[in-house]
N, C-alpha and C. Protein backbone atom coordinates (compact mmCIF):
# COMPACT_ATOMS: atom_id res chain seq x y z
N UNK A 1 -26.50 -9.75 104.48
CA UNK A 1 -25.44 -8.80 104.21
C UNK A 1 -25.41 -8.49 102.72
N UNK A 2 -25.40 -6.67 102.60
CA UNK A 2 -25.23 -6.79 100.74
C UNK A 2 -23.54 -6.88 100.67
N UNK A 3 -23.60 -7.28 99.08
CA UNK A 3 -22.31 -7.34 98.71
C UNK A 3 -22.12 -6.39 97.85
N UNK A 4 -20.89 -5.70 97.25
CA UNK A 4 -20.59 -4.65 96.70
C UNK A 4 -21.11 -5.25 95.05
N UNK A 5 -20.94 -4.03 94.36
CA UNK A 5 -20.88 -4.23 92.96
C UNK A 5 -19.07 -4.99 92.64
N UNK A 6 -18.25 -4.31 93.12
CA UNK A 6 -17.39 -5.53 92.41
C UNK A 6 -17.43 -6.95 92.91
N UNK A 7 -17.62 -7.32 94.48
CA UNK A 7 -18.32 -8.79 94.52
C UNK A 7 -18.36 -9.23 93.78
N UNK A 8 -19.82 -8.70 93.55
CA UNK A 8 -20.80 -9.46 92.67
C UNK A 8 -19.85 -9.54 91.19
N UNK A 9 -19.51 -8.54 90.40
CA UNK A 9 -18.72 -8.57 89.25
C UNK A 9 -17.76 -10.06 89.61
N UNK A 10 -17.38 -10.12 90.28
CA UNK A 10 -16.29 -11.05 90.60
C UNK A 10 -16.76 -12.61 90.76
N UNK A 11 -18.24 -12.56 91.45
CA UNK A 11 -18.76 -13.41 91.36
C UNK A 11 -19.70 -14.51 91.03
N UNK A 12 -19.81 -13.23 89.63
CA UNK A 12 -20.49 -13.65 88.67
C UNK A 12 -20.03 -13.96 87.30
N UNK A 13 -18.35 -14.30 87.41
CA UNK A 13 -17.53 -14.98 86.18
C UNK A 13 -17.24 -16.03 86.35
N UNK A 14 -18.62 -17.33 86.78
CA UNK A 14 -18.41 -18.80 86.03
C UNK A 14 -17.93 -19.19 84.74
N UNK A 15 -17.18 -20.37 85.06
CA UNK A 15 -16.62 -20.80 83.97
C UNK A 15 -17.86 -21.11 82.78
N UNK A 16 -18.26 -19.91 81.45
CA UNK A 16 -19.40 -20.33 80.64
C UNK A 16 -19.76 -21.62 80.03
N UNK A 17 -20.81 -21.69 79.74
CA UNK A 17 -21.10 -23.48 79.54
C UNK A 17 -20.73 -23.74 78.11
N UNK A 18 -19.94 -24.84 77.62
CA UNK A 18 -19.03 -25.33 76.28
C UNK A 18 -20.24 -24.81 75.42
N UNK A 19 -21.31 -24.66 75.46
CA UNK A 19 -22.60 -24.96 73.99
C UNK A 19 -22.22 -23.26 73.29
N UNK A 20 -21.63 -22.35 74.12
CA UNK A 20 -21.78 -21.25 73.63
C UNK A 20 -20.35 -20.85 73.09
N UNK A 21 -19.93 -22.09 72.48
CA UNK A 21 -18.50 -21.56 72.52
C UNK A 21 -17.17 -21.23 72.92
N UNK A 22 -16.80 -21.82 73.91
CA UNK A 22 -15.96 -21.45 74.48
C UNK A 22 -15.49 -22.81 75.53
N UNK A 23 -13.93 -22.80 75.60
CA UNK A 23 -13.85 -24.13 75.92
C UNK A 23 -13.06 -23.45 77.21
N UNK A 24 -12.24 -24.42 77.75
CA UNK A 24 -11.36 -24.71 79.20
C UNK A 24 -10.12 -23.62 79.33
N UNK A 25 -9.32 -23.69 77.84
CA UNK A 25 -8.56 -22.55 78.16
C UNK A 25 -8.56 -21.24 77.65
N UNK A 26 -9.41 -21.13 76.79
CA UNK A 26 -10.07 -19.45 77.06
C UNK A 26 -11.70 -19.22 77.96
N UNK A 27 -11.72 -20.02 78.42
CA UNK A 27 -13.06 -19.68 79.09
C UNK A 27 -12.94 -18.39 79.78
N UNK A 28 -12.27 -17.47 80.07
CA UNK A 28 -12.21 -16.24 80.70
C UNK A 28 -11.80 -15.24 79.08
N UNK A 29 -11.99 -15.26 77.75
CA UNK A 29 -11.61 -14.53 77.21
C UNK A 29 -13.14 -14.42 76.45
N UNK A 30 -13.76 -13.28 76.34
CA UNK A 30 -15.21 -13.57 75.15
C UNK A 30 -14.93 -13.75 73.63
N UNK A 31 -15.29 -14.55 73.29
CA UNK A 31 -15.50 -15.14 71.99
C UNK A 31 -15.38 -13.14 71.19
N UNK A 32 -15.29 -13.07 69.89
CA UNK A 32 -15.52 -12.14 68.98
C UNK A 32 -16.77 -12.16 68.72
N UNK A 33 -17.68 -13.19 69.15
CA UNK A 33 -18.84 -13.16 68.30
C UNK A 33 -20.29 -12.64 69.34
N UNK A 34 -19.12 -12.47 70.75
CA UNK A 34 -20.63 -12.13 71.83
C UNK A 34 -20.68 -10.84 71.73
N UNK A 35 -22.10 -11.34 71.42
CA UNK A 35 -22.92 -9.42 71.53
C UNK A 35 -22.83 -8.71 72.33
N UNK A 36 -23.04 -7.46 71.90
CA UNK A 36 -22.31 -5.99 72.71
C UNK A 36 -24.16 -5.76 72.65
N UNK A 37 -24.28 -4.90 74.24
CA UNK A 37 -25.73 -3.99 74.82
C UNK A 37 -25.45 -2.91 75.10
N UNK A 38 -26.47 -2.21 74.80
CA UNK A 38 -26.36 -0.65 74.83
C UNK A 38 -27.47 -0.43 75.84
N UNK A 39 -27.06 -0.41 77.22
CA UNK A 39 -27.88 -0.30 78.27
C UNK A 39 -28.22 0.97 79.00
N UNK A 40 -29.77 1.45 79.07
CA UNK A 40 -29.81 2.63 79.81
C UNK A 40 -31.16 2.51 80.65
N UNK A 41 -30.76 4.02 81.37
CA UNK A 41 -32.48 3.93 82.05
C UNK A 41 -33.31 4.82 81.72
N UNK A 42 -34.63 4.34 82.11
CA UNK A 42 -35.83 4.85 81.48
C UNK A 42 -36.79 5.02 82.70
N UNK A 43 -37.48 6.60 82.85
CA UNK A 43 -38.33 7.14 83.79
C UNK A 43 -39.34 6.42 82.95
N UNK A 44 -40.27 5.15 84.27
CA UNK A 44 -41.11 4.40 84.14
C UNK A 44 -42.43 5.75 83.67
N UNK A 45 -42.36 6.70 84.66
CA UNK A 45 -43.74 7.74 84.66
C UNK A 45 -43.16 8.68 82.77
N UNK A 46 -42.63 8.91 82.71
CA UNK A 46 -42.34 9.71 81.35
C UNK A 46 -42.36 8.75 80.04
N UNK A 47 -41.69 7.66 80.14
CA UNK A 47 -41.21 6.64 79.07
C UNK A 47 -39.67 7.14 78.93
N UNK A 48 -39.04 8.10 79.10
CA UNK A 48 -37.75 8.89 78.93
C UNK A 48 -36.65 8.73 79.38
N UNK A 49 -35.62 8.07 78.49
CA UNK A 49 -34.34 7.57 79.09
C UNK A 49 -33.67 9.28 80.40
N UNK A 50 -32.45 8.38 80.93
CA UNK A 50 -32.30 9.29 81.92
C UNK A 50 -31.10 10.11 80.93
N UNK A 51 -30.78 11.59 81.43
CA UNK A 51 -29.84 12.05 80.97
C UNK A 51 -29.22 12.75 81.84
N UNK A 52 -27.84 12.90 81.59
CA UNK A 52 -26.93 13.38 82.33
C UNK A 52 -26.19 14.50 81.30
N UNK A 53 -26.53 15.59 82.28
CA UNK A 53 -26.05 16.86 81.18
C UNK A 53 -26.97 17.07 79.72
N UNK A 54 -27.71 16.78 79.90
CA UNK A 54 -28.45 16.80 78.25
C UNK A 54 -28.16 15.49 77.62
N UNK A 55 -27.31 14.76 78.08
CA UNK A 55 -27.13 13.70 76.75
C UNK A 55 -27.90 12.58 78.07
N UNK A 56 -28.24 11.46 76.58
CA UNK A 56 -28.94 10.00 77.03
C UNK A 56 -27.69 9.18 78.00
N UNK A 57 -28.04 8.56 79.30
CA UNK A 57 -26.56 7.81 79.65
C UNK A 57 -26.98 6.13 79.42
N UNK A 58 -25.65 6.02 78.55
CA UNK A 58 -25.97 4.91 78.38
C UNK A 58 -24.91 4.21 78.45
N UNK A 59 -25.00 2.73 79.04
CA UNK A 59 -23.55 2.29 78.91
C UNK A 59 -23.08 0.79 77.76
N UNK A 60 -22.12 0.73 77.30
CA UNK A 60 -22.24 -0.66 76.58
C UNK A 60 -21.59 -1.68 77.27
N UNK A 61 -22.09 -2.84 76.81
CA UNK A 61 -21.30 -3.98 77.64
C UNK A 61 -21.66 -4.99 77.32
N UNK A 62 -20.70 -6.22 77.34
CA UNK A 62 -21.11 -7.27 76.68
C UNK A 62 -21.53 -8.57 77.66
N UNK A 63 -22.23 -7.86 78.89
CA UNK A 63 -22.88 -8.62 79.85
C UNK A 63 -23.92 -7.81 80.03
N UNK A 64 -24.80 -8.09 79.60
CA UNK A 64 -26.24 -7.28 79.48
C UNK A 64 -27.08 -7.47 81.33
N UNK A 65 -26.55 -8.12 81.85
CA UNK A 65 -27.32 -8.28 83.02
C UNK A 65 -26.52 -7.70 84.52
N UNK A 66 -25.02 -7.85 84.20
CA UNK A 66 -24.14 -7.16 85.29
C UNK A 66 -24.45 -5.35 84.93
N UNK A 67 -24.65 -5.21 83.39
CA UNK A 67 -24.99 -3.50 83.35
C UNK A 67 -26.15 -2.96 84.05
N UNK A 68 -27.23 -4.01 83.68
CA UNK A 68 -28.50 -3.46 84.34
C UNK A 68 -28.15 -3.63 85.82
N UNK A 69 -28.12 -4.48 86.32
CA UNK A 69 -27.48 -4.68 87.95
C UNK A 69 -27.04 -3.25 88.25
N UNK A 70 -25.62 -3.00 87.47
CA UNK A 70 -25.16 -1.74 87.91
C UNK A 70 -25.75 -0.36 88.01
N UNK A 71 -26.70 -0.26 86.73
CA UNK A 71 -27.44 1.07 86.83
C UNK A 71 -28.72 1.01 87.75
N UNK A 72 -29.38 0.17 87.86
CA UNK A 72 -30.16 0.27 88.87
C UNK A 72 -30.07 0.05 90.33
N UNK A 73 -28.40 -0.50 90.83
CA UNK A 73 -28.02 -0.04 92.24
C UNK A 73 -28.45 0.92 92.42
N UNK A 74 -29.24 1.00 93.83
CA UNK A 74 -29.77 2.24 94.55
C UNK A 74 -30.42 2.90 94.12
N UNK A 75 -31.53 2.87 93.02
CA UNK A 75 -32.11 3.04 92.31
C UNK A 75 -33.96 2.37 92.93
N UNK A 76 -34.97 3.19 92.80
CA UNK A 76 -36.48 2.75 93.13
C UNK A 76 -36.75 1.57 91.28
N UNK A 77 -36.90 0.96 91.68
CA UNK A 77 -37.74 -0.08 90.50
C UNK A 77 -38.91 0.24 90.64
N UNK A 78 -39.81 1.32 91.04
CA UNK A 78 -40.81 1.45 90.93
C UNK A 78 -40.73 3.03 90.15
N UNK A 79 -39.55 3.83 89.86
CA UNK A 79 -39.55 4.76 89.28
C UNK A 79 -38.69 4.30 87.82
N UNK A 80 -37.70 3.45 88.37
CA UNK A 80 -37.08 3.78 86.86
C UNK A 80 -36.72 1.87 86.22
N UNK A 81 -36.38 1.98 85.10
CA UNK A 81 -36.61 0.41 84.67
C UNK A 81 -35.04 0.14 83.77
N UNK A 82 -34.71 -0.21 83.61
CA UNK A 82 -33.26 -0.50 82.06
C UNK A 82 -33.89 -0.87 81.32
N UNK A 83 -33.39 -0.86 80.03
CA UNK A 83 -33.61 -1.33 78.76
C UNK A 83 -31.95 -1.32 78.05
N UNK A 84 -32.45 -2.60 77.50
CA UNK A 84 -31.20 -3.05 76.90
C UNK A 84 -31.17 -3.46 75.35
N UNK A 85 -30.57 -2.60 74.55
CA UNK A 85 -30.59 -3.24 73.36
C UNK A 85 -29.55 -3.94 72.65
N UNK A 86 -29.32 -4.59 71.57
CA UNK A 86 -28.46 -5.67 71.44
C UNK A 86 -28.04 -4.57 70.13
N UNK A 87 -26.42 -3.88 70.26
CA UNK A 87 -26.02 -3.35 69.16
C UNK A 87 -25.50 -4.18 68.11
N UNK A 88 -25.73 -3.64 66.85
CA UNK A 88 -25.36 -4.35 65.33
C UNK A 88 -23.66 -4.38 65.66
N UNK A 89 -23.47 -5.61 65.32
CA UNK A 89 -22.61 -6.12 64.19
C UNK A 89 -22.26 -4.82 62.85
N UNK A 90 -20.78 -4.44 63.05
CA UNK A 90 -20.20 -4.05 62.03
C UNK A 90 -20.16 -4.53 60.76
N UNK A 91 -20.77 -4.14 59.74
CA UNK A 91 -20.62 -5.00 58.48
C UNK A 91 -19.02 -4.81 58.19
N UNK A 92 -18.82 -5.72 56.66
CA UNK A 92 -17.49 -5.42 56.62
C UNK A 92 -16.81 -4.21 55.50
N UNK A 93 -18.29 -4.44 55.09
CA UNK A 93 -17.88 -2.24 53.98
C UNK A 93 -18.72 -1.58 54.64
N UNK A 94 -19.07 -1.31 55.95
CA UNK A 94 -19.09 -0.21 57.12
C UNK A 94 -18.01 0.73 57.45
């Protein structure tokens, strides 16, 4: 049986493991310091992210693996692939 995308969203918020920071009673809040992804897709045959309306779609998120999950629901893995990049950190005279 598949399970939906929120399921899965739902069932993929284990309590994270102490080494990364985060203890017992914020374990459901992300740290300030976890990295943000700038996730999109890319026509395997072109190299060419996908666009919607002319622009690149891309989404951010600071679970790099529930995004790809999401954009490639229903999606051929033999046509199209994600790529995920890890956006900068704001300096602080940015």
């Amino acid at each position: 049986m598949m399970t939906s995308l929120a399921q899965r969203t739902c069932e993929s918020f284990p309590v994270p493991p102490r080494d990364e920071g985060w203890d017992e009673e914020s374990a459901f809040m992300p740290p300030p310091h976890r990295p943000v992804w700038a996730v999109s897709l890319i026509d395997r045959e072109t190299g060419e992210p996908h666009r919607v309306g002319g622009r690149t779609l891309v989404v951010l998120s600071k679970d790099r693996e529930l995004a790809v999950d999401h954009l490639m629901e229903g999606r051929a893995s033999d046509i199209w692939t994600a790529k995920a990049v890890r956006v900068p950190r704001p300096t602080a005279d940015a």
